[in-house]
PDB file of N, CA and C in Angstrom:
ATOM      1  N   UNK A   1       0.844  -1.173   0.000  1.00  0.00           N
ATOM      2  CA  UNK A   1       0.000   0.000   0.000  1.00  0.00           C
ATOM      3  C   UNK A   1       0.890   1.237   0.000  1.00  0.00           C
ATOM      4  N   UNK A   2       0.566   2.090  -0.745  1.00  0.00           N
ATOM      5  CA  UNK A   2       1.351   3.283  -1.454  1.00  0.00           C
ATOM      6  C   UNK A   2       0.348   4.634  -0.954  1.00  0.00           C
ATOM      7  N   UNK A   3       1.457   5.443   0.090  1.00  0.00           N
ATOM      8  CA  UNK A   3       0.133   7.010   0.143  1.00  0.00           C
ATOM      9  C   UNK A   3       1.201   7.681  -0.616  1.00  0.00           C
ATOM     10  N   UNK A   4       0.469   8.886  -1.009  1.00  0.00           N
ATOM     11  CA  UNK A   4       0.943   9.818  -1.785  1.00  0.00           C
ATOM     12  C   UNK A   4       0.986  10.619  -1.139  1.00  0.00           C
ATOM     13  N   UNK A   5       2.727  11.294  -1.578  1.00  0.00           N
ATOM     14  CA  UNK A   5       3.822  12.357  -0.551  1.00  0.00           C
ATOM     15  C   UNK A   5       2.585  13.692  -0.306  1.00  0.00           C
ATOM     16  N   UNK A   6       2.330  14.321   0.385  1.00  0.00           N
ATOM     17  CA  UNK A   6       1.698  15.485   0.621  1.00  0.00           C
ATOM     18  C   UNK A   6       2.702  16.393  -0.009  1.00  0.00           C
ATOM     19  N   UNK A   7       2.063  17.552  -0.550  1.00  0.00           N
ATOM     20  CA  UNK A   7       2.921  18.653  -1.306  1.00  0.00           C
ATOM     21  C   UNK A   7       2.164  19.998  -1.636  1.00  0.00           C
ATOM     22  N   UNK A   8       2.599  20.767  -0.650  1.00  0.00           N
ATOM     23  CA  UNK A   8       2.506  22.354  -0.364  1.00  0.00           C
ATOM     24  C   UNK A   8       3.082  23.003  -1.596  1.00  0.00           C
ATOM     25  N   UNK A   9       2.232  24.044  -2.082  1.00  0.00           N
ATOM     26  CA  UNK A   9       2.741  25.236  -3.058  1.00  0.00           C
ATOM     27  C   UNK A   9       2.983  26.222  -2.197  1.00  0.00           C
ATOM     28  N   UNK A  10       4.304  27.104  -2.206  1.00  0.00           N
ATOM     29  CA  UNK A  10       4.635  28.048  -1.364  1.00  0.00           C
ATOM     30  C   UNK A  10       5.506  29.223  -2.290  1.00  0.00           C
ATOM     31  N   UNK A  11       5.362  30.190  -1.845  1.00  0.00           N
ATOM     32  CA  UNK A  11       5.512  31.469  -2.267  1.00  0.00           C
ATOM     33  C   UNK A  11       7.297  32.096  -1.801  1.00  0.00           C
ATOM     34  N   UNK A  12       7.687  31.096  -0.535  1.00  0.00           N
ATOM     35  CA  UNK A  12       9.483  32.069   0.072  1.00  0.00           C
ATOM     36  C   UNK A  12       9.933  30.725  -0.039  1.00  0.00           C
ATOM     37  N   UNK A  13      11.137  30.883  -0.473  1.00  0.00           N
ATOM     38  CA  UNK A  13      12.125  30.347  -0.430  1.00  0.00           C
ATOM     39  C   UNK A  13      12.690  29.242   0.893  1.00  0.00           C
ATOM     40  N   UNK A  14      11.975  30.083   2.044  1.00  0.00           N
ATOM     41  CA  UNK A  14      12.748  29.353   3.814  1.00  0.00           C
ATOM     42  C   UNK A  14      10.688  29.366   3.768  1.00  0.00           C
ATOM     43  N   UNK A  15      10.953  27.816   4.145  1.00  0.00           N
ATOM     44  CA  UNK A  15       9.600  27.586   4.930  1.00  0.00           C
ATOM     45  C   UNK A  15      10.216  26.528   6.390  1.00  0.00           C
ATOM     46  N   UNK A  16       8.321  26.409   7.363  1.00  0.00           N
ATOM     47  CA  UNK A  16       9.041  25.731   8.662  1.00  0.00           C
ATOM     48  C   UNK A  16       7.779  24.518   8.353  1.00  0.00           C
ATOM     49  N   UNK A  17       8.322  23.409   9.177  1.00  0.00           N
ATOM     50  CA  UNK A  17       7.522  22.396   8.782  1.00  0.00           C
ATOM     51  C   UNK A  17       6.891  21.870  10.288  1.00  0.00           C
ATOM     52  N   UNK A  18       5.813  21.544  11.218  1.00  0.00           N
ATOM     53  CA  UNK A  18       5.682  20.813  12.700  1.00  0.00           C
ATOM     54  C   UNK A  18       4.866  19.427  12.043  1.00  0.00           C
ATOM     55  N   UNK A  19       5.133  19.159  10.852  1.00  0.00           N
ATOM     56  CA  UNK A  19       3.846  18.035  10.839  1.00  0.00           C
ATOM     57  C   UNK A  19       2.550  18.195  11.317  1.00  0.00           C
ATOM     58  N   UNK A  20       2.006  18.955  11.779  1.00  0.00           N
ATOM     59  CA  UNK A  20       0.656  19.338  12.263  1.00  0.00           C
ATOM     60  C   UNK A  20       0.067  20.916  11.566  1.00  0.00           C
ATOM     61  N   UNK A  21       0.766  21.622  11.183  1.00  0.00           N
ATOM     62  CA  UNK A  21      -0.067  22.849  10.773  1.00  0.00           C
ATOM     63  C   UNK A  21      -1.299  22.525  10.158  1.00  0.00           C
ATOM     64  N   UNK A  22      -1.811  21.867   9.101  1.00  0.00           N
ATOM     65  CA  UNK A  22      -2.825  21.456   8.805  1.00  0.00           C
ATOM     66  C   UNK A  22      -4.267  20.543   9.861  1.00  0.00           C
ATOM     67  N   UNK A  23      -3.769  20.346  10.978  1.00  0.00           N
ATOM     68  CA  UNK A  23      -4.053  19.243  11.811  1.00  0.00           C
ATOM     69  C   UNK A  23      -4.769  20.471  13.177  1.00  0.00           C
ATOM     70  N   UNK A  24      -6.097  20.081  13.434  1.00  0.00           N
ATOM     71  CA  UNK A  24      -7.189  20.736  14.266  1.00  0.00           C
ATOM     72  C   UNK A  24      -5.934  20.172  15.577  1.00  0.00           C
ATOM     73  N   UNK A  25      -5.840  20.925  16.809  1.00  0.00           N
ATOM     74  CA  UNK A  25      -5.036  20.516  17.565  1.00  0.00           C
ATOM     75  C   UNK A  25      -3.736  20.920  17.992  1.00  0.00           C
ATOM     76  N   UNK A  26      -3.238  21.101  16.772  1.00  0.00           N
ATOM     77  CA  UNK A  26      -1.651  21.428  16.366  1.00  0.00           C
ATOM     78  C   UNK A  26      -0.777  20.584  16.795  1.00  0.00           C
ATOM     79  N   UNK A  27       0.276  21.299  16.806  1.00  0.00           N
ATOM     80  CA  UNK A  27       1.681  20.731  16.979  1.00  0.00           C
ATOM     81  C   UNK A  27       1.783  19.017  18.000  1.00  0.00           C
ATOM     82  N   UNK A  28       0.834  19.040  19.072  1.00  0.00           N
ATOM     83  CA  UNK A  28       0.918  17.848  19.735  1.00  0.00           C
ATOM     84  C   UNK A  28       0.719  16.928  18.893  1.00  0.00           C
ATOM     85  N   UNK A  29       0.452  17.037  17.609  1.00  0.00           N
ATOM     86  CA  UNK A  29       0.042  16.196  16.959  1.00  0.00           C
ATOM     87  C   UNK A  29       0.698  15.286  15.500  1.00  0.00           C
ATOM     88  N   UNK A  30       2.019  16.624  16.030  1.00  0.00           N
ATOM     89  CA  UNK A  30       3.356  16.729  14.045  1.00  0.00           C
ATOM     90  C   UNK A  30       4.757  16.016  15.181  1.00  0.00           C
ATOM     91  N   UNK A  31       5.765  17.016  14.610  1.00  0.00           N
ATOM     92  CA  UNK A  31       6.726  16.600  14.811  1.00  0.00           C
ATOM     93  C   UNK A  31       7.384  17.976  15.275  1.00  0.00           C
ATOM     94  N   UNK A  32       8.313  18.074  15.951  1.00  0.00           N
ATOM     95  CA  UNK A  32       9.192  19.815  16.715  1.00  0.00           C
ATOM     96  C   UNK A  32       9.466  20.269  14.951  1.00  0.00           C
ATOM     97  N   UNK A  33       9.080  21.687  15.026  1.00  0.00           N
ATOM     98  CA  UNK A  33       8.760  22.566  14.545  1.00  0.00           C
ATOM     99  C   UNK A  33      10.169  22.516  13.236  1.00  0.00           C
ATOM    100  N   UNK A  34      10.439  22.426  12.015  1.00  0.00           N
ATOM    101  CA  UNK A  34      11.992  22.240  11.363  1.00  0.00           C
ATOM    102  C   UNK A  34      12.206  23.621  10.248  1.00  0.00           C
ATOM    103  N   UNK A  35      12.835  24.158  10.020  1.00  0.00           N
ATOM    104  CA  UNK A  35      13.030  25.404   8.805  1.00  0.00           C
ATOM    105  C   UNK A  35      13.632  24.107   8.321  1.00  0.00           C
ATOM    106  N   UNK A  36      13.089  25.013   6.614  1.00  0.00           N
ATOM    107  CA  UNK A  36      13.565  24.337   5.728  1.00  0.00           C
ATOM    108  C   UNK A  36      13.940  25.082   4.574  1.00  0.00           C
ATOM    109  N   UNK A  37      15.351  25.093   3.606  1.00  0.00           N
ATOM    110  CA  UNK A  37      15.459  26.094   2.610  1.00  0.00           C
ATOM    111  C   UNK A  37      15.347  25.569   1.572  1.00  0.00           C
ATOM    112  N   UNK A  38      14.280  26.082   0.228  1.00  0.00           N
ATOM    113  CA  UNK A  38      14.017  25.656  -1.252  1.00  0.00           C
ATOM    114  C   UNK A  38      15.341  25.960  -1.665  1.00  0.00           C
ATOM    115  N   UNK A  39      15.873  25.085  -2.815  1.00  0.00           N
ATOM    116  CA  UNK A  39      17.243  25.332  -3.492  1.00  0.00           C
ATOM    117  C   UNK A  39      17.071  25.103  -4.734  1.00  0.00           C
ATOM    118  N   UNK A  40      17.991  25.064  -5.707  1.00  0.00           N
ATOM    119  CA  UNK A  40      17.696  25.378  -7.318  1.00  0.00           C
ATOM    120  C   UNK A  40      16.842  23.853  -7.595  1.00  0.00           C
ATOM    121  N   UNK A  41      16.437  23.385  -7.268  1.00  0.00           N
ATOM    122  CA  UNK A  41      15.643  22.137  -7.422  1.00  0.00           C
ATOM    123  C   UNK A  41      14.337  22.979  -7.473  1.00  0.00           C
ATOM    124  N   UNK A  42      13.871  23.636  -6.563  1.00  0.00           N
ATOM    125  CA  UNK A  42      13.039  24.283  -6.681  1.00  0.00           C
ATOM    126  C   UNK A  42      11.801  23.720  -5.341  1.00  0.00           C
ATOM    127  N   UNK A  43      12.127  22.901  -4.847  1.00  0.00           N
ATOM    128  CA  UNK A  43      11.792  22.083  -4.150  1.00  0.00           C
ATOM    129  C   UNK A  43      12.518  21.521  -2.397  1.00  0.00           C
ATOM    130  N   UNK A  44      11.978  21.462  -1.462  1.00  0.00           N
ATOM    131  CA  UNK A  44      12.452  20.485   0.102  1.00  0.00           C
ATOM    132  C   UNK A  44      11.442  20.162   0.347  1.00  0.00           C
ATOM    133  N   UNK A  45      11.628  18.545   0.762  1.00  0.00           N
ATOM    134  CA  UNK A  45      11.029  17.497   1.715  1.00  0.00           C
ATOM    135  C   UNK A  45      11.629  17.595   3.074  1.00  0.00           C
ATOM    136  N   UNK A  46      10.732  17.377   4.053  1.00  0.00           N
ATOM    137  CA  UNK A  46      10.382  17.592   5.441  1.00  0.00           C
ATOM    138  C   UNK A  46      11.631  16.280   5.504  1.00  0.00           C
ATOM    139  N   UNK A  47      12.270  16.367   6.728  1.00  0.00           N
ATOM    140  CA  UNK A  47      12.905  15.298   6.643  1.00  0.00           C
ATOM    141  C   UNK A  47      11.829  14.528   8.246  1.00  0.00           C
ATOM    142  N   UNK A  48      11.062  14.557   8.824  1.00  0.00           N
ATOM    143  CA  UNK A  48      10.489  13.940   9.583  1.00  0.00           C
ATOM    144  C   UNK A  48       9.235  13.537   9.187  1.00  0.00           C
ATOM    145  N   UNK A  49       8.321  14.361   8.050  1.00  0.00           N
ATOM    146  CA  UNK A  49       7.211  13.638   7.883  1.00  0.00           C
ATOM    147  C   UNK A  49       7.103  13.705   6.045  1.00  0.00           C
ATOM    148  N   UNK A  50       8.108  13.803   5.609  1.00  0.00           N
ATOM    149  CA  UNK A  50       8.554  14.072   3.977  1.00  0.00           C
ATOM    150  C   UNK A  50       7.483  14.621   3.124  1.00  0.00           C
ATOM    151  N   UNK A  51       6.938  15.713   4.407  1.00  0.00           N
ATOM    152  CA  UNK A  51       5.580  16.636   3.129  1.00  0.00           C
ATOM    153  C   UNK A  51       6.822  17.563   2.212  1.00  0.00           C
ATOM    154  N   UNK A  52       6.740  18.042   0.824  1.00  0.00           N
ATOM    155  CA  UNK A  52       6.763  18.104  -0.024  1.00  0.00           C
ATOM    156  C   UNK A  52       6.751  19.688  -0.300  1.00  0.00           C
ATOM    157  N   UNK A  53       7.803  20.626  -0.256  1.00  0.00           N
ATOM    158  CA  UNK A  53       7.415  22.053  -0.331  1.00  0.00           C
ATOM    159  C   UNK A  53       8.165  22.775  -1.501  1.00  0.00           C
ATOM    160  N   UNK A  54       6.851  22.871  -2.560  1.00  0.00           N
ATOM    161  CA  UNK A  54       7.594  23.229  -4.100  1.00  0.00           C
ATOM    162  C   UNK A  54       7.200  25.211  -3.919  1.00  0.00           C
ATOM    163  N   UNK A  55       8.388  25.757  -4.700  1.00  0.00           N
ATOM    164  CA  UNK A  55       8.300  26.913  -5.012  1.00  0.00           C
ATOM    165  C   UNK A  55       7.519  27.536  -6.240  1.00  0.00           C
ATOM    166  N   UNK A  56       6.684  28.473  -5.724  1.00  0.00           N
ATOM    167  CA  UNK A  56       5.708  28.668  -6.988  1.00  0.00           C
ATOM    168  C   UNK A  56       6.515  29.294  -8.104  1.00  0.00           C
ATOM    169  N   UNK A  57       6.130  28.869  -9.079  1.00  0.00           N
ATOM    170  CA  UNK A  57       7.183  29.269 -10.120  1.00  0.00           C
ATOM    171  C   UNK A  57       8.943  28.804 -10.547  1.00  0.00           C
ATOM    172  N   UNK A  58       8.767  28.068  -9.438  1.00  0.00           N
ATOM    173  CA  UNK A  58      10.013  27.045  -9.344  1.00  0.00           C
ATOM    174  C   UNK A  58      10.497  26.231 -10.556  1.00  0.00           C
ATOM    175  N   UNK A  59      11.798  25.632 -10.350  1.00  0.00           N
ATOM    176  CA  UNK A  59      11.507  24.631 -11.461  1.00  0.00           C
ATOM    177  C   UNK A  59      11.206  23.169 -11.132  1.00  0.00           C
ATOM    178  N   UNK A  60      10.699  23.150  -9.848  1.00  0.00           N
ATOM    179  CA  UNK A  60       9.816  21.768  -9.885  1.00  0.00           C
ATOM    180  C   UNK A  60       8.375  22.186 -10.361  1.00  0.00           C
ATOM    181  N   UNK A  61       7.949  23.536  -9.939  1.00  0.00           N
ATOM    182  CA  UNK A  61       6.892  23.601  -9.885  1.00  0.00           C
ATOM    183  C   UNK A  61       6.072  24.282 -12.015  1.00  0.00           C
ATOM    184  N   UNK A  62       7.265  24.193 -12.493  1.00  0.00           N
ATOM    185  CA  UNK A  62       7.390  24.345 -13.824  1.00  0.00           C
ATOM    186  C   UNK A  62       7.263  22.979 -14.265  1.00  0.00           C
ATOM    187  N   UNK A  63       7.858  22.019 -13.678  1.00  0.00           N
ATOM    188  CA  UNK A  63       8.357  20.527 -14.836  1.00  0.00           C
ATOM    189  C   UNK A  63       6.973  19.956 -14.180  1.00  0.00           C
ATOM    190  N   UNK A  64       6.296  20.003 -13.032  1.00  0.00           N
ATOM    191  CA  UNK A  64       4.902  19.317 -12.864  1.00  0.00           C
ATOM    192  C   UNK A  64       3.731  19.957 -13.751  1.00  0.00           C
ATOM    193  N   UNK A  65       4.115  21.101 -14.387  1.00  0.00           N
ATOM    194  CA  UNK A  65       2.493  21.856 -15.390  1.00  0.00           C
ATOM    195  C   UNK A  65       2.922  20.908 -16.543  1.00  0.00           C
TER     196      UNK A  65
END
């Protein structure tokens, strides 16, 4: 059984990841809070819950249209 990576469109370059922002509850519910920096990939994965954070206009977010 196969889930599919979760993947945020984001607008800056430095995003932060808790595994819970989406999640009624919060943070008790993710992982301690991680910055993360987009690089010419255009693209970073969470390294604790590997959600998926592409830059709008990026070039990941170019090669997925």
């Amino acid at each position: 059984m196969s889930t599919a990576q979760e993947t945020t469109l984001v607008t800056t370059t430095r995003v932060s990841c808790d595994g819970a922002s989406d999640v009624r509850g919060g943070a008790a519910l993710g992982h301690p809070r991680v910055y993360l920096e987009i690089d010419e990939r255009g693209y970073v994965d969470c390294g604790y819950c590997d959600k998926r954070f592409v830059l709008k206009g990026g070039a990941a977010d170019q090669a997925a249209a």
